[in-house]
N, C-alpha and C. Protein backbone atom coordinates (compact mmCIF):
# COMPACT_ATOMS: atom_id res chain seq x y z
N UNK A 1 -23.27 -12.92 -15.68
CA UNK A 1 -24.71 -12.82 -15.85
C UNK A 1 -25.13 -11.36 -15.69
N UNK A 2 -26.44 -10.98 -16.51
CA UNK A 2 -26.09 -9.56 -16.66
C UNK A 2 -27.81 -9.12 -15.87
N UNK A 3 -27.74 -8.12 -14.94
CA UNK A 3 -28.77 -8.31 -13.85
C UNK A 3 -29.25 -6.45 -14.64
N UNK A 4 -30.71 -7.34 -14.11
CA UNK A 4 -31.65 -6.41 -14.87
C UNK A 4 -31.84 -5.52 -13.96
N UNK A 5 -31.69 -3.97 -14.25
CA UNK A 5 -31.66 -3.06 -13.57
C UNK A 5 -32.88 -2.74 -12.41
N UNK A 6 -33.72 -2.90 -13.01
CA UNK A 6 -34.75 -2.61 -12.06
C UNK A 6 -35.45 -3.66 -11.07
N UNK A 7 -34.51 -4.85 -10.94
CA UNK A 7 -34.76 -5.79 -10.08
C UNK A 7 -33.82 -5.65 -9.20
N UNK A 8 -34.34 -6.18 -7.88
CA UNK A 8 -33.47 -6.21 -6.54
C UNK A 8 -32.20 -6.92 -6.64
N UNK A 9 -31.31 -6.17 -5.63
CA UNK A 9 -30.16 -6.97 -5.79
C UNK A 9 -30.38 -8.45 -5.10
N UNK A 10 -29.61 -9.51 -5.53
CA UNK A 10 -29.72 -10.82 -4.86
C UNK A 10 -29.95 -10.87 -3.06
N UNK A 11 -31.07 -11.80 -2.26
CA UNK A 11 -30.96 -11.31 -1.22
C UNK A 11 -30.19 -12.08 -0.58
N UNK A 12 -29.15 -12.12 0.55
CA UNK A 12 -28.28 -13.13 1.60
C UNK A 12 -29.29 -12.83 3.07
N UNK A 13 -29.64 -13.84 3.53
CA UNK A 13 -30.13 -13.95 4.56
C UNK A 13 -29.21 -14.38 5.90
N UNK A 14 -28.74 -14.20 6.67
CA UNK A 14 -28.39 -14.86 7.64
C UNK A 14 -28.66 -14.91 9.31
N UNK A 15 -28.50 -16.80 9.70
CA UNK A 15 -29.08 -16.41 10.47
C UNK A 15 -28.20 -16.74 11.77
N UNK A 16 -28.20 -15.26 12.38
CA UNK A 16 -26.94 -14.43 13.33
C UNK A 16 -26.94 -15.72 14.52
N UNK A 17 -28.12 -16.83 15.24
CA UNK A 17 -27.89 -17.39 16.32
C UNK A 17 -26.53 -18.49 15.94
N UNK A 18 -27.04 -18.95 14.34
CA UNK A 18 -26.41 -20.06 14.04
C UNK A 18 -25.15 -19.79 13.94
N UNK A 19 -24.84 -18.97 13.08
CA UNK A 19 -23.42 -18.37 12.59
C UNK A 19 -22.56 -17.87 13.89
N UNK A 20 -23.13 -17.04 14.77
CA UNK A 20 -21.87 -16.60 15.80
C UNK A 20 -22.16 -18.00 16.44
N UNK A 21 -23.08 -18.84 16.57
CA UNK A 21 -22.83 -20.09 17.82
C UNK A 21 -21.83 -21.10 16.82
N UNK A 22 -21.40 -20.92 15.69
CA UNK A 22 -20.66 -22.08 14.85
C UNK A 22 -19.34 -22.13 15.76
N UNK A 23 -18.73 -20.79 16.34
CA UNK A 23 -17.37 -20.92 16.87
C UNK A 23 -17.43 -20.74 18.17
N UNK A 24 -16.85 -21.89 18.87
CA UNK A 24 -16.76 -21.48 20.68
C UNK A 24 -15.46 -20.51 21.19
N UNK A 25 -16.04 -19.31 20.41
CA UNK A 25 -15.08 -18.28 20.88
C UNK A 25 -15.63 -16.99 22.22
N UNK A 26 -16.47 -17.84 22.92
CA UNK A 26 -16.99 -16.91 23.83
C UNK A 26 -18.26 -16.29 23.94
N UNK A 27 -19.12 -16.48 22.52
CA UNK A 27 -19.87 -15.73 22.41
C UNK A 27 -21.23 -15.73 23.27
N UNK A 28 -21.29 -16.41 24.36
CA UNK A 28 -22.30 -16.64 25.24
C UNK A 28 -22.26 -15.69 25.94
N UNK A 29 -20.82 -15.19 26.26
CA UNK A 29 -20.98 -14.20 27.66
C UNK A 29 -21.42 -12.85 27.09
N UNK A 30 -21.41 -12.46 25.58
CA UNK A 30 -22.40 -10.89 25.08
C UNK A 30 -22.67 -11.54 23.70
N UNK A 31 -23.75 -11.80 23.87
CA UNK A 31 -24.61 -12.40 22.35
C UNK A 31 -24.53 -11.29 21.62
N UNK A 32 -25.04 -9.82 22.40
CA UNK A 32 -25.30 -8.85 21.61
C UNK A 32 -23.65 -8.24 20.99
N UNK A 33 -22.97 -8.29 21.48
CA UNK A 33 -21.54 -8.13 21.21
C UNK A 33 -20.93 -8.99 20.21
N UNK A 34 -21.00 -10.44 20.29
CA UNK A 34 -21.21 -11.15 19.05
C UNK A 34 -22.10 -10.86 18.12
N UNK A 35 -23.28 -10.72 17.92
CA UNK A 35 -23.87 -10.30 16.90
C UNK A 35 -23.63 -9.12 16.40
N UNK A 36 -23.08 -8.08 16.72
CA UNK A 36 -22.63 -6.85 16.40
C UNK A 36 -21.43 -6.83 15.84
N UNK A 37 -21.01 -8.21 16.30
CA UNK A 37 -19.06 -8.50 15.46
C UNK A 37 -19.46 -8.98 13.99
N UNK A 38 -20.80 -10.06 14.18
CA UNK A 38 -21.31 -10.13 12.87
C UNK A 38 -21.67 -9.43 11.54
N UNK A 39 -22.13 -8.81 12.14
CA UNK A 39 -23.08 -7.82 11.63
C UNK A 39 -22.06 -6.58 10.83
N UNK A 40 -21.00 -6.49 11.69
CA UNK A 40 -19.78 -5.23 11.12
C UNK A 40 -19.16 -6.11 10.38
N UNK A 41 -19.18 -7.33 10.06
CA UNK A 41 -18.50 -8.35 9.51
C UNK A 41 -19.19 -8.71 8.06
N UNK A 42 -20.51 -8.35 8.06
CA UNK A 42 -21.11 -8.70 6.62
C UNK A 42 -21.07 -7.76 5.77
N UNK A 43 -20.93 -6.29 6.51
CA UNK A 43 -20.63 -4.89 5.64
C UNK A 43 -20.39 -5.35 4.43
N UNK A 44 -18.38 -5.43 4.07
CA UNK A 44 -18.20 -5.71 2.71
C UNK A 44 -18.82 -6.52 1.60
N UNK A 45 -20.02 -7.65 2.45
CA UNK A 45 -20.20 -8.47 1.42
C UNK A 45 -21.80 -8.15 0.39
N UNK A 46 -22.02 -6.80 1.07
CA UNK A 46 -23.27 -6.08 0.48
C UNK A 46 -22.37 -5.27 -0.85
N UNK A 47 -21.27 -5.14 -0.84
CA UNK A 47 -20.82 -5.04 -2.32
C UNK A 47 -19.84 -5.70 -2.95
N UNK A 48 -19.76 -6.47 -2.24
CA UNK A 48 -18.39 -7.49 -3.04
C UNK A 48 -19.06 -8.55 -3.17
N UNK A 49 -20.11 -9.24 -2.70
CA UNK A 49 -21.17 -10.08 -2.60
C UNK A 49 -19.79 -12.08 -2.15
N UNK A 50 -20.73 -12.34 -2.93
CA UNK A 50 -19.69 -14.07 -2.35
C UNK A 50 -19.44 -14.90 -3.90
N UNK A 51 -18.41 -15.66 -3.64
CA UNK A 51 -18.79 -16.57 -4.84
C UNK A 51 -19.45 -16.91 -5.71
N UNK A 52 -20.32 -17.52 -4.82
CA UNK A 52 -21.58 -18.21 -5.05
C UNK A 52 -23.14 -17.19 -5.57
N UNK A 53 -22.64 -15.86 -4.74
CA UNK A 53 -23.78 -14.92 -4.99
C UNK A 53 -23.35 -13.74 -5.23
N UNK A 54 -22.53 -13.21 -6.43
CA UNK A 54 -22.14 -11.46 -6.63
C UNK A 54 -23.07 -10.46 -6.13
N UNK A 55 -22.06 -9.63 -6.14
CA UNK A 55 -22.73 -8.12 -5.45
C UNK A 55 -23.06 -7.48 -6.58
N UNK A 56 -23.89 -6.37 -6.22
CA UNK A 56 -24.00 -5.75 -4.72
C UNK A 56 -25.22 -7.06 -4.43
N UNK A 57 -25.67 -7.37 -3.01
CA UNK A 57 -26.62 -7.98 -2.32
C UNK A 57 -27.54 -7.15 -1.72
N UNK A 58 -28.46 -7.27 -1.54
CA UNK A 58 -29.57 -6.91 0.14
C UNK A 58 -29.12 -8.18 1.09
N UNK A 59 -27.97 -7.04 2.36
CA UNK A 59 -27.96 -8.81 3.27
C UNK A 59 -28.63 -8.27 4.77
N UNK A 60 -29.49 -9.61 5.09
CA UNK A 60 -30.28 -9.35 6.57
C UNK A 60 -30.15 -10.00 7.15
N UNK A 61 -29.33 -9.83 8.25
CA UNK A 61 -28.71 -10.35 9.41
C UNK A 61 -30.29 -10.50 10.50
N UNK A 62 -30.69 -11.96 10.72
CA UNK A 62 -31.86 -12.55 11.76
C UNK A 62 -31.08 -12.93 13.05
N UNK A 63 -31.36 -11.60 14.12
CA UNK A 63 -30.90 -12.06 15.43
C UNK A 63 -32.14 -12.58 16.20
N UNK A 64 -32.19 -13.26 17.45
CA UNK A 64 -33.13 -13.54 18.15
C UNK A 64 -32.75 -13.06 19.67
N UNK A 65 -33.07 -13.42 21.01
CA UNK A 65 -32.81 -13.87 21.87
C UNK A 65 -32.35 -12.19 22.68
N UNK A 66 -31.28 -12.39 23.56
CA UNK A 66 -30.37 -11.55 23.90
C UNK A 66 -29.65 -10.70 22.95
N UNK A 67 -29.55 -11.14 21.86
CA UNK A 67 -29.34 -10.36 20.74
C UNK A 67 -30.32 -9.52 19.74
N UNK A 68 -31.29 -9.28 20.33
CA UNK A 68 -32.42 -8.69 19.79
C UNK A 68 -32.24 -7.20 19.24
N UNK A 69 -31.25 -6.33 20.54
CA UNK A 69 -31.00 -5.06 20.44
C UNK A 69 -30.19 -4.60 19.61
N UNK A 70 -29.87 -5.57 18.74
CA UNK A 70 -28.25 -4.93 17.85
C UNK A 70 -28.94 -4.13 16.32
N UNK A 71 -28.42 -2.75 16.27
CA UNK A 71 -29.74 -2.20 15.30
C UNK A 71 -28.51 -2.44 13.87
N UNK A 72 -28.99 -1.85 13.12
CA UNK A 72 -28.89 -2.48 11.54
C UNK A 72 -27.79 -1.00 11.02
N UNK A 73 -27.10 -1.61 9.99
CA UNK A 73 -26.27 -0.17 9.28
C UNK A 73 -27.21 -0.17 8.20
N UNK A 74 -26.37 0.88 7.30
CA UNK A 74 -27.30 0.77 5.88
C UNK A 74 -26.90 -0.39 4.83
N UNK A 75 -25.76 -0.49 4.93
CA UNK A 75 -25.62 -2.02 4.02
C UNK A 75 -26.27 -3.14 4.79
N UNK A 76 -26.64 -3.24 6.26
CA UNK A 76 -26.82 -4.90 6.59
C UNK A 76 -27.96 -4.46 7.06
N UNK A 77 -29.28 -4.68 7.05
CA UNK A 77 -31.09 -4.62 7.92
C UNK A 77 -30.77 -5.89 8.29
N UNK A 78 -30.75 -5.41 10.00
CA UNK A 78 -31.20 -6.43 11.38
C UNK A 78 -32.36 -6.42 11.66
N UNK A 79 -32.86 -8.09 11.39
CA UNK A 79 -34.44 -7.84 11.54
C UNK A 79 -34.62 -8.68 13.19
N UNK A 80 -34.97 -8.12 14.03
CA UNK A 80 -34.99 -8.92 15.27
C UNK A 80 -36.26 -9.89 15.41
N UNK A 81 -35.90 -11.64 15.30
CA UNK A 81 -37.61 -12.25 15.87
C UNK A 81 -37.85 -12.06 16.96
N UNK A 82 -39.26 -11.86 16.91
CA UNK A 82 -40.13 -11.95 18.07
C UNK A 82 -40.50 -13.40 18.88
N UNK A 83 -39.96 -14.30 18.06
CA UNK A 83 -39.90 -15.71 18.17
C UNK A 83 -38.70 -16.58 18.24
N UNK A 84 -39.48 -17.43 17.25
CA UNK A 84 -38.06 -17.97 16.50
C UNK A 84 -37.34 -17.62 15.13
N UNK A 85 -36.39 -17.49 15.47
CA UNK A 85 -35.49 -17.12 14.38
C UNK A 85 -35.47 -17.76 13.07
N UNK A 86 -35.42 -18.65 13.51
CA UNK A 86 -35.74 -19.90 12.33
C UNK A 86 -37.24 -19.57 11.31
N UNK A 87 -37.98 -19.65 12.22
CA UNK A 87 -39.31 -18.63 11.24
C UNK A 87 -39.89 -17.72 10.72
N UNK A 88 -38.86 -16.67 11.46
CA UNK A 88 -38.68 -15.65 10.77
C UNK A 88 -37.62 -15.31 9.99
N UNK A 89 -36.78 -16.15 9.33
CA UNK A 89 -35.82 -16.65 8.20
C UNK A 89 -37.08 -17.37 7.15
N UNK A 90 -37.44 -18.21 7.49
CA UNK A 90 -38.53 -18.79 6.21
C UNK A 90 -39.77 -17.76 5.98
N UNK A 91 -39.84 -16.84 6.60
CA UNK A 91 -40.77 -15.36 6.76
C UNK A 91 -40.36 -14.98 5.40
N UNK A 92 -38.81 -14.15 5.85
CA UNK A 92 -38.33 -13.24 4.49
C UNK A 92 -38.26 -13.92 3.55
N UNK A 93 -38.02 -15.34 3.28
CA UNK A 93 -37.42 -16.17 2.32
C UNK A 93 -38.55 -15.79 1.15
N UNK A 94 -40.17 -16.81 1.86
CA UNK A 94 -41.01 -16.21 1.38
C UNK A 94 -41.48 -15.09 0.86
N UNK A 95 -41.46 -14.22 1.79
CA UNK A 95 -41.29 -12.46 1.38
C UNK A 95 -40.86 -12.59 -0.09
N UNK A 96 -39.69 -12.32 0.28
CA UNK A 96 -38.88 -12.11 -1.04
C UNK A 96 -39.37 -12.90 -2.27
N UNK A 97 -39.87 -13.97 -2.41
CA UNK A 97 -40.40 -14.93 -3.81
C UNK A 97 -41.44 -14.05 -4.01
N UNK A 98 -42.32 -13.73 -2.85
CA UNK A 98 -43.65 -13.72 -3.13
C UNK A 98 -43.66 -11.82 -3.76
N UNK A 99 -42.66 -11.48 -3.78
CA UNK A 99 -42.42 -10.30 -4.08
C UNK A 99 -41.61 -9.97 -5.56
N UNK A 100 -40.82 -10.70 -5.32
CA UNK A 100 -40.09 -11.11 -6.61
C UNK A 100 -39.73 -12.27 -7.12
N UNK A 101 -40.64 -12.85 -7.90
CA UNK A 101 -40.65 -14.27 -7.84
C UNK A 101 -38.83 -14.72 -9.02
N UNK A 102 -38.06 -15.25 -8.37
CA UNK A 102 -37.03 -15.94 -9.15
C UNK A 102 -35.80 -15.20 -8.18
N UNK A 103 -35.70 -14.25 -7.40
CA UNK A 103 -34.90 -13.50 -7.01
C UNK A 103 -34.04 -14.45 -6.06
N UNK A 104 -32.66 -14.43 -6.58
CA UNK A 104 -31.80 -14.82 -5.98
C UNK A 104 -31.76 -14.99 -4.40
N UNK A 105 -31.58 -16.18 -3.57
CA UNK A 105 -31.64 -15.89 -2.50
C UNK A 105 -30.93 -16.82 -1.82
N UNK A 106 -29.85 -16.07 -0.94
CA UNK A 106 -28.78 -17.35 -0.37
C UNK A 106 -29.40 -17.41 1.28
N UNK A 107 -29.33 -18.47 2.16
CA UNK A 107 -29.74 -18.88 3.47
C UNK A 107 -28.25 -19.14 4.31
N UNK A 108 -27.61 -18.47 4.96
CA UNK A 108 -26.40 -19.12 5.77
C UNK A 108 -26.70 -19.71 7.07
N UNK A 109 -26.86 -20.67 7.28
CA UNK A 109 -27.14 -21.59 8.39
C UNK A 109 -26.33 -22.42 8.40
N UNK A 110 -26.47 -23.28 9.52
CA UNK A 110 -26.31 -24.80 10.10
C UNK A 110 -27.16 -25.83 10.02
N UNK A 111 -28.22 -25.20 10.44
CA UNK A 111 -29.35 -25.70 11.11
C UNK A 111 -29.81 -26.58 10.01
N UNK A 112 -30.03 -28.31 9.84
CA UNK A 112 -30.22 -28.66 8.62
C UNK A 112 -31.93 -28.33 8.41
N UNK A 113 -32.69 -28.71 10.01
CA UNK A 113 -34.59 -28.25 9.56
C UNK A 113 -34.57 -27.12 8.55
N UNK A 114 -33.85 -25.77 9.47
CA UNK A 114 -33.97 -24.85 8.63
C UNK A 114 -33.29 -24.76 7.03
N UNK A 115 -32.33 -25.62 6.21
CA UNK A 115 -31.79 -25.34 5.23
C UNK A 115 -32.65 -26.23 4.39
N UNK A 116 -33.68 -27.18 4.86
CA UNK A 116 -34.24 -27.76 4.37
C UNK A 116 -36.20 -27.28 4.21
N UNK A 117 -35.93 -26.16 4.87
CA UNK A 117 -37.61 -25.26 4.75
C UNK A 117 -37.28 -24.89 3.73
N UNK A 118 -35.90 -23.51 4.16
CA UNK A 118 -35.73 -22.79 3.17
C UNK A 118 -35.39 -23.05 1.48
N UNK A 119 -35.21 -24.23 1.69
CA UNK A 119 -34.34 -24.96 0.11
C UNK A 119 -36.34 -25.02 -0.40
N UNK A 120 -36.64 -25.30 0.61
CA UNK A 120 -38.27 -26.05 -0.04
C UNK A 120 -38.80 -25.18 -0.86
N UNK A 121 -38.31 -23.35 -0.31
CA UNK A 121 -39.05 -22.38 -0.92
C UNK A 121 -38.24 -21.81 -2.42
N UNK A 122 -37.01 -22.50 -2.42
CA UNK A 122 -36.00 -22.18 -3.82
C UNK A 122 -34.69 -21.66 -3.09
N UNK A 123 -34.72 -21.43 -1.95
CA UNK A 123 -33.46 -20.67 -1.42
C UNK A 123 -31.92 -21.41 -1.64
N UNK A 124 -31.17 -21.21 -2.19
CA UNK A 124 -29.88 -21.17 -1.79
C UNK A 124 -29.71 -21.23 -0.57
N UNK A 125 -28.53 -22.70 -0.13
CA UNK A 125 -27.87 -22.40 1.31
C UNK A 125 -26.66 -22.44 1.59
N UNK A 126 -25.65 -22.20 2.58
CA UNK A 126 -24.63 -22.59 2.95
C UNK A 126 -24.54 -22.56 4.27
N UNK A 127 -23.31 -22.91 4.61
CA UNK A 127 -22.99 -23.14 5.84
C UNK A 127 -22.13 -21.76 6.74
N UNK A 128 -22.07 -21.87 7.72
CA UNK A 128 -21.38 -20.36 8.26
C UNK A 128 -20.26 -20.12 8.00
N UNK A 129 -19.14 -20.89 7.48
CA UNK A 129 -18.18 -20.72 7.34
C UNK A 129 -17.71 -19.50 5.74
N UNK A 130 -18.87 -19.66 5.43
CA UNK A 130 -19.18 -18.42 4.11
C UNK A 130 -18.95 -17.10 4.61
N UNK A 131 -19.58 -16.49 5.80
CA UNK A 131 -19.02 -14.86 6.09
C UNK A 131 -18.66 -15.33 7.46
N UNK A 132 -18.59 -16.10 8.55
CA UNK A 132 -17.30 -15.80 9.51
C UNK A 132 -16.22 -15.18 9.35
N UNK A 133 -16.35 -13.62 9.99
CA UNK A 133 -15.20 -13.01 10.20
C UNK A 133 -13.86 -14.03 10.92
């Protein structure tokens, strides 16, 4: 498919509580340390993009909580909620339509409420097992 230059690259959203809590590998005792394993973990897929969604991407890693402080590279914008995470995932989702209406947009969650907001707004979803390092 041949992507029109002056439109954004496809966006990947993910959201950092769901994805590092998918594996009980510890990540309770430094959220922010897990999310930062994340986060160095989505690098490649801002140009190699996924299967399902070719690169290059815009990907934004949604931390919440204890993980608030983990700041962003230039391939991945960490957007920290002030809330819930979950609503500020259906935030950008929106964003993004209401900005570019048709623009590709994948959701990586668990969470079925949330895959089922975000689907409401056109989003693409999957499950975490898509960028787990």
């Amino acid at each position: 498919m041949e992507r029109n230059e002056s439109a954004p690259p496809p966006l990947l959203v993910v959201d950092g509580a769901n994805v590092v809590g998918s594996v009980p590998d510890g990540w309770w005792r430094d959220r922010r340390g897990a999310a930062e394993r994340l986060r160095d973990a989505l690098v490649p897929l801002a140009e190699r993009g996924l299967p399902e969604l070719p690169g290059p991407l815009e990907v934004v890693l949604v931390v919440e909580g204890a993980a608030r402080g983990v700041s962003g590279l230039p391939e991945v914008r960490v957007v920290a909620a002030s809330g819930s995470g979950d609503d500020r995932i259906v935030e950008l989702v929106r964003q993004a339509d209401a900005e570019h209406p048709g623009r590709p947009c994948l959701v990586v969650t668990a969470d079925r409420e949330l895959r089922t907001r975000v689907g409401a707004l056109g989003a693409a979803v999957t499950g975490p097992r898509t960028v787990r390092p």
